[in-house]
N, C-alpha and C. Protein backbone atom coordinates (compact mmCIF):
# COMPACT_ATOMS: atom_id res chain seq x y z
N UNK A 1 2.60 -4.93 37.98
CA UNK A 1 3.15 -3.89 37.16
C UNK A 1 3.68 -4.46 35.85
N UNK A 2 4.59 -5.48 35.77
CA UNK A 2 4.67 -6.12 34.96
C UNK A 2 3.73 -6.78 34.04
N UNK A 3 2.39 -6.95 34.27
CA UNK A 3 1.53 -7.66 33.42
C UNK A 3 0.75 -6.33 32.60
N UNK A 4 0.99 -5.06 33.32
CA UNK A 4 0.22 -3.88 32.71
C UNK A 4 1.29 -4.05 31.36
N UNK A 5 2.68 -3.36 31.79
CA UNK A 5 3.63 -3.18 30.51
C UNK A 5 3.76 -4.08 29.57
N UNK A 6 3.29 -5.42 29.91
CA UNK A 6 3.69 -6.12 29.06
C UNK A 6 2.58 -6.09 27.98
N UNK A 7 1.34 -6.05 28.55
CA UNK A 7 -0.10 -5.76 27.74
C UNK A 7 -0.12 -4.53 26.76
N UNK A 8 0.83 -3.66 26.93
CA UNK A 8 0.66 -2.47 26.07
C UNK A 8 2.11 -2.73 25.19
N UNK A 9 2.86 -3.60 25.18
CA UNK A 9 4.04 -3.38 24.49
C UNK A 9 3.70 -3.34 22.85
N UNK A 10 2.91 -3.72 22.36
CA UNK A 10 3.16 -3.81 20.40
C UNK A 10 2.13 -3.00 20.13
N UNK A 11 1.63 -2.55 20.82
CA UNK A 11 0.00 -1.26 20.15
C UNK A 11 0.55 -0.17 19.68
N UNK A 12 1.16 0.39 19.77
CA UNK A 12 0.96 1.70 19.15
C UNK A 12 2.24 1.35 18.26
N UNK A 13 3.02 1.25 17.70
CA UNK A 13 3.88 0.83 16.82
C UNK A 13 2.93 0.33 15.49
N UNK A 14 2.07 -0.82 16.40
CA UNK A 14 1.25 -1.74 15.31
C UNK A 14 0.10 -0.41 14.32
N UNK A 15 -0.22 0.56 15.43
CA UNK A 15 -1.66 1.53 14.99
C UNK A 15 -0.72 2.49 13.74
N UNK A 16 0.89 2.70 13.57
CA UNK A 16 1.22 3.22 12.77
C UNK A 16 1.17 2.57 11.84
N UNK A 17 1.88 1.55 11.62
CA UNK A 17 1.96 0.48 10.31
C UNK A 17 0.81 0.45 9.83
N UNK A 18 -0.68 0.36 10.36
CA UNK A 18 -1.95 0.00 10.25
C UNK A 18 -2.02 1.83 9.11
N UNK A 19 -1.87 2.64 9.96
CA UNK A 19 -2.21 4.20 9.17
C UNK A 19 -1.14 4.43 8.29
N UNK A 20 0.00 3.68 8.35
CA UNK A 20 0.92 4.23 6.86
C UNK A 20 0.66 3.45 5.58
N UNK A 21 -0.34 1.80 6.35
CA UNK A 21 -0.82 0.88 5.23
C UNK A 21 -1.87 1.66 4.34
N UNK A 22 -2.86 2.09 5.23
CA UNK A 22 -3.73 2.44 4.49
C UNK A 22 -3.52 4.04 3.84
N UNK A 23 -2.75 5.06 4.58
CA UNK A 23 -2.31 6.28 3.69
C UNK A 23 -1.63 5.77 2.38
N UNK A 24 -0.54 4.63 2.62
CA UNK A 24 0.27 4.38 1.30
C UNK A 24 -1.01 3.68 0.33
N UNK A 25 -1.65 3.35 0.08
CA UNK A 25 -2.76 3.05 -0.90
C UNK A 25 -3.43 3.74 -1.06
N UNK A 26 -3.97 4.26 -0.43
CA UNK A 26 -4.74 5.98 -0.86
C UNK A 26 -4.05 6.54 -1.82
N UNK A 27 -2.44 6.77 -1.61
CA UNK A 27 -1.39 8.10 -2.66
C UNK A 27 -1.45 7.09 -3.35
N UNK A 28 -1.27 6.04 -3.45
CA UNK A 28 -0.60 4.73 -5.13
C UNK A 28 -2.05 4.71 -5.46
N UNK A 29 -3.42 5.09 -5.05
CA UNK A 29 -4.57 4.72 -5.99
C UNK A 29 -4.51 6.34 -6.87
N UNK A 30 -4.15 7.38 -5.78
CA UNK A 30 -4.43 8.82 -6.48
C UNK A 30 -2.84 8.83 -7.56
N UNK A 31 -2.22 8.14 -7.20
CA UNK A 31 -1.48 8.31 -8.41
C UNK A 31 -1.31 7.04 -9.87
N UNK A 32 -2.05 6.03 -9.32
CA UNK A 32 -2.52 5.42 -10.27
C UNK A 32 -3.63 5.67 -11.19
N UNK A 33 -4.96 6.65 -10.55
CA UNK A 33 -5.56 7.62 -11.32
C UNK A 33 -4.72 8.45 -11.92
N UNK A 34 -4.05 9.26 -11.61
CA UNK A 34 -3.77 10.48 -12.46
C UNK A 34 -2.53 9.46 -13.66
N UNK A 35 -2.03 8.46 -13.49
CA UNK A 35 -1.17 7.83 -14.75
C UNK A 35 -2.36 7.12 -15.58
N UNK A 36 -3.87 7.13 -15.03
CA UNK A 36 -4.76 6.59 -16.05
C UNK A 36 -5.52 7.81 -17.06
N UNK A 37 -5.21 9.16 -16.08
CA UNK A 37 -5.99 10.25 -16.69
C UNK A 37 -4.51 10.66 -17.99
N UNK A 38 -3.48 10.23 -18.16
CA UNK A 38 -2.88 10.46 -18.75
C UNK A 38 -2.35 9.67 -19.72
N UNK A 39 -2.94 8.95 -19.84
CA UNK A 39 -3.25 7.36 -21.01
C UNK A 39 -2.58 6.24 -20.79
N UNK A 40 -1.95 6.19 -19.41
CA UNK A 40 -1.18 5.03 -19.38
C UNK A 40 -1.23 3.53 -18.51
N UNK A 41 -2.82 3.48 -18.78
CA UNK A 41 -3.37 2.46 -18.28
C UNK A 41 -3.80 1.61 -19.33
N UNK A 42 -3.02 1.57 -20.46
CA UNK A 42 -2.64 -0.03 -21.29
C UNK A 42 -1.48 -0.80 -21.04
N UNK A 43 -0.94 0.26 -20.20
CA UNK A 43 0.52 -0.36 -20.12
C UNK A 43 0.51 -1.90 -18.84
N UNK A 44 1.66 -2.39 -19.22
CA UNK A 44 1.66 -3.57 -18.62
C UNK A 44 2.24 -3.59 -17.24
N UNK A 45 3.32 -2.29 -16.83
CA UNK A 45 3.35 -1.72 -15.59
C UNK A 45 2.21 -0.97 -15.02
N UNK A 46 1.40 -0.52 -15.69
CA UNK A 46 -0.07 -0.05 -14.90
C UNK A 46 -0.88 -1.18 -14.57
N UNK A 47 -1.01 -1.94 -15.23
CA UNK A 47 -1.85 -3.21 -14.89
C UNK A 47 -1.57 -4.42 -13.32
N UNK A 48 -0.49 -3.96 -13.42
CA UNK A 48 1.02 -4.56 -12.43
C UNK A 48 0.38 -3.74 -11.35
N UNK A 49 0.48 -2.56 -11.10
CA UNK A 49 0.42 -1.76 -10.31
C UNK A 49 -1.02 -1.90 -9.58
N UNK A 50 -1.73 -1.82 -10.80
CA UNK A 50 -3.28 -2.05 -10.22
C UNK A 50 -3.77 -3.38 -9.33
N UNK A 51 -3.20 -4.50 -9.52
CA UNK A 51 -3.42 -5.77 -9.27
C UNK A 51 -2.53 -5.45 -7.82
N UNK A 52 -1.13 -5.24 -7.61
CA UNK A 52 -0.83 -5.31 -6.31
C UNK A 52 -1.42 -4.27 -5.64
N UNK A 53 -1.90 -3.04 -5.82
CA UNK A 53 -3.28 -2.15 -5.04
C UNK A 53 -4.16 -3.10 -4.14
N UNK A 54 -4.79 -4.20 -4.88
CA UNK A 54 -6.01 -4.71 -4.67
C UNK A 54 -5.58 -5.82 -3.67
N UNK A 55 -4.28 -6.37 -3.88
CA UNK A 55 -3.79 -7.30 -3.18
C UNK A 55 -3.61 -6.37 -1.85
N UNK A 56 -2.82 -5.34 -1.74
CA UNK A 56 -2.26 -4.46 -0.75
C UNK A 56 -3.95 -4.36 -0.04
N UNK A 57 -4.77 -3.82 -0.55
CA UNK A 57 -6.42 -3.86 0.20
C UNK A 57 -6.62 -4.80 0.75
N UNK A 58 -6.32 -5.93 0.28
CA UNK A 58 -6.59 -7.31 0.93
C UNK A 58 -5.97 -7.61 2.52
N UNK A 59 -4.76 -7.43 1.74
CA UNK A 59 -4.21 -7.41 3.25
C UNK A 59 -4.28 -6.90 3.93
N UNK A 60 -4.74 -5.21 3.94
CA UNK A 60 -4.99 -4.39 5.22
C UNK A 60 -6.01 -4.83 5.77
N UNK A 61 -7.16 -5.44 4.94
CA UNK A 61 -8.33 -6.16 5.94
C UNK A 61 -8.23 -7.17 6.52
N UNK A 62 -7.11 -7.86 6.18
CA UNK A 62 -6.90 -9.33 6.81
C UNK A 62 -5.89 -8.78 8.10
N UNK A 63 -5.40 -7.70 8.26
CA UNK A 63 -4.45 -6.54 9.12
C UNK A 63 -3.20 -7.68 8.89
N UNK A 64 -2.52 -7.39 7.42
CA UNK A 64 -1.17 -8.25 7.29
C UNK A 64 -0.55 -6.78 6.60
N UNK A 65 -0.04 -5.77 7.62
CA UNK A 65 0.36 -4.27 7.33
C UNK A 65 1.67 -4.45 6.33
N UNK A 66 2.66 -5.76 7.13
CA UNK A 66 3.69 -5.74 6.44
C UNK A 66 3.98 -5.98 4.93
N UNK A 67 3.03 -7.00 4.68
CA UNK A 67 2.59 -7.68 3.38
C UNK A 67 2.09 -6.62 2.17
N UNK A 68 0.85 -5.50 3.27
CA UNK A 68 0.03 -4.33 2.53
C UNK A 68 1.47 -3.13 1.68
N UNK A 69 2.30 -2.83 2.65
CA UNK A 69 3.37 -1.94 2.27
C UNK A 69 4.12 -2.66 1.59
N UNK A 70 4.66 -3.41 1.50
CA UNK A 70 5.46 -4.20 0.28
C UNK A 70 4.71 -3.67 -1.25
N UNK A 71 3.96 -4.79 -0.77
CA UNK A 71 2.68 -4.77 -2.00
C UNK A 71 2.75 -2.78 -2.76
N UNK A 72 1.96 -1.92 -1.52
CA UNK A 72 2.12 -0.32 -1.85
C UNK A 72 3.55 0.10 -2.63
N UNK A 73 4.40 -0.70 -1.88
CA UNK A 73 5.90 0.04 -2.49
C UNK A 73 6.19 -0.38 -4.25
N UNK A 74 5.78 -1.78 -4.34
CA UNK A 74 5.92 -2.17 -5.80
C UNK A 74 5.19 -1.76 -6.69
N UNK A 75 3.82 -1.45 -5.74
CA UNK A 75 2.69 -0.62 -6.88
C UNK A 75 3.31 0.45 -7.53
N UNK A 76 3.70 1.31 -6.63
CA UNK A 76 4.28 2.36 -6.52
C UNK A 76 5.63 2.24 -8.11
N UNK A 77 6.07 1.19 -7.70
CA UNK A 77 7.38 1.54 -8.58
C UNK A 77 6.62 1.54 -9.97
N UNK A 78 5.64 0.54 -9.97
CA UNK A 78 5.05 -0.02 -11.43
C UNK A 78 4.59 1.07 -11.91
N UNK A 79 4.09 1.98 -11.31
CA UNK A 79 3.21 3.21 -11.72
C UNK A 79 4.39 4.44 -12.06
N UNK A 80 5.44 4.29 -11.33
CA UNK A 80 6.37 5.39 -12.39
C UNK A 80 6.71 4.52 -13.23
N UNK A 81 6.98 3.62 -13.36
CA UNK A 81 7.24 2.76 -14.62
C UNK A 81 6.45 2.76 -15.77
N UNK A 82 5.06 2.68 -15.65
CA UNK A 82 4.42 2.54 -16.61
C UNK A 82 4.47 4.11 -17.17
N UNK A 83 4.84 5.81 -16.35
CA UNK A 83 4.72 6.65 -16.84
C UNK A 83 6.13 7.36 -17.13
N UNK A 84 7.04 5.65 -17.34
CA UNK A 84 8.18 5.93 -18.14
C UNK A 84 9.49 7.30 -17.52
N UNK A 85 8.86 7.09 -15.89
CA UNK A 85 9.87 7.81 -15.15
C UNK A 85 10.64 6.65 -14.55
């Protein structure tokens, strides 16, 4: 009984982190489009933003979730930044 519970202890915890990695890069790419449809992809916080995106991709394929959401959260900031919110 013990070797069942112990086999299932980190899965489903892990399958969220895995789906909030990849939802949170989905919204920071759709909102890194719409701050490019609005001219603010010269900026040096858009550029910021774009580069940790790609890093954040990286890591969800390498499945380093924790690394991916960091990465998402800073994108994130860079991209209201660059649209000066």
């Amino acid at each position: 009984m013990a070797v069942l519970l112990a086999g299932c202890a980190g899965k489903p915890n892990q399958g969220r982190v895995d789906l909030a990695c990849h939802s949170g890069i989905e919204a920071a790419y759709d909102e890194l489009s719409f701050a490019r449809s609005q001219g603010f992809s010269g900026s040096v916080a858009w550029t910021k933003a774009s580069t940790l995106l790609g890093s954040a991709k990286v890591m969800e394929q390498v499945e380093n979730y924790d690394g991916c959401l960091a990465n998402v959260e800073k994108a994130r900031f860079y991209i209201r930044q660059s649209q000066g919110k």
